[in-house]
C-alpha atoms as a PDB file:
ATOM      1  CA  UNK A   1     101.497  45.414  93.586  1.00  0.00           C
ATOM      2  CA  UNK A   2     101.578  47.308  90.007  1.00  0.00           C
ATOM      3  CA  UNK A   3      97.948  47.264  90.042  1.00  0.00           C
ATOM      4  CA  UNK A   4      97.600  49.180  93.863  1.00  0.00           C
ATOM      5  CA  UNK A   5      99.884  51.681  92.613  1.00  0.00           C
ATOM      6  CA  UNK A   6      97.942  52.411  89.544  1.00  0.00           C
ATOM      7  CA  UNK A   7      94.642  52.579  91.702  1.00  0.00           C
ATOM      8  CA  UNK A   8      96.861  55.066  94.217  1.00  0.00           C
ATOM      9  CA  UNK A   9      97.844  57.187  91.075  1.00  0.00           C
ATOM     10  CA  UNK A  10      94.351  57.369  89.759  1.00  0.00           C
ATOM     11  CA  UNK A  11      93.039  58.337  93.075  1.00  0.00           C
ATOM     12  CA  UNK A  12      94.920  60.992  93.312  1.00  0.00           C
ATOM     13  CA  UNK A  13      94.733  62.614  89.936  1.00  0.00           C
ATOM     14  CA  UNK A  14      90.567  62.173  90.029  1.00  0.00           C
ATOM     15  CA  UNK A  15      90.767  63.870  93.374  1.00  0.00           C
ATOM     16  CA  UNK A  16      93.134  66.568  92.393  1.00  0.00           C
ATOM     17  CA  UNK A  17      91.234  67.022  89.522  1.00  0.00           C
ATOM     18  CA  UNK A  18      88.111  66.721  91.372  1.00  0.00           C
ATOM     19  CA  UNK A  19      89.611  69.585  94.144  1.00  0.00           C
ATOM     20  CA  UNK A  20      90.339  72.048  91.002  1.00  0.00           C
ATOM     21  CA  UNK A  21      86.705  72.114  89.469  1.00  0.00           C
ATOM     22  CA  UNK A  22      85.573  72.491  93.147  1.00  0.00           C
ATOM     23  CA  UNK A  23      88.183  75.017  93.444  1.00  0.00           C
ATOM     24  CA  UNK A  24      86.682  76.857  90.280  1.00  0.00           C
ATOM     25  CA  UNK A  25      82.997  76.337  90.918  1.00  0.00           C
ATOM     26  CA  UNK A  26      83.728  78.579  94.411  1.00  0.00           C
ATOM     27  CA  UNK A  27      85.415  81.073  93.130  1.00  0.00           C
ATOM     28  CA  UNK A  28      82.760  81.538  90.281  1.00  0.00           C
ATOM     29  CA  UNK A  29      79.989  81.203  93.096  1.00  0.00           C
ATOM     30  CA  UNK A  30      82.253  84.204  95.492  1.00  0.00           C
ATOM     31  CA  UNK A  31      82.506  86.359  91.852  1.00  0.00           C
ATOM     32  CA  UNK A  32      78.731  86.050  91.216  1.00  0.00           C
ATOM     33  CA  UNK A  33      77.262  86.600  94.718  1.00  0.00           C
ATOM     34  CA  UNK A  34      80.148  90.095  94.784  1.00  0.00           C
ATOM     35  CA  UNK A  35      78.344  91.136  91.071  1.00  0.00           C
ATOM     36  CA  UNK A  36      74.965  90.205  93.049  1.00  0.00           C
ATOM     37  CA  UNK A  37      75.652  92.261  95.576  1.00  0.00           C
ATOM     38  CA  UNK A  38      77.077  95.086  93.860  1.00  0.00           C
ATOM     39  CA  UNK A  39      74.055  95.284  92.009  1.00  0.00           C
ATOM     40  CA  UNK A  40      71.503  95.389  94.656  1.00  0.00           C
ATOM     41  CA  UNK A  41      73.336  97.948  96.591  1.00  0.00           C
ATOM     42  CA  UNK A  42      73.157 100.213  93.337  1.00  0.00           C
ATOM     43  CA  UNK A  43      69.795  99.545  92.624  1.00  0.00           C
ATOM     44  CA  UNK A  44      68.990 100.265  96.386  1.00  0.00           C
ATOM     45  CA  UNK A  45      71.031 103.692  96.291  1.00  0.00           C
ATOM     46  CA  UNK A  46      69.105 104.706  93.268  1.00  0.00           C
END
């Protein structure tokens, strides 16, 4: 029984952890396609 319940609490820390680097990695990836974009609309204009 102790041994489920330390499986169920390591579960859910890997995933939270898991869903906060995923978390991170998107809003990295949204920031650097928005610079991307900036960019090629100024380099366009110019």
């Amino acid at each position: 029984m102790v041994d489920n319940i330390v499986q169920f609490i390591l579960i859910v820390m890997m995933g939270h952890l898991i869903v906060r680097i995923v978390r991170r990695m998107f809003m990295a990836l949204c920031y650097f396609s928005a610079l991307v974009m900036m960019l090629y609309i100024i380099g366009v204009s110019t």
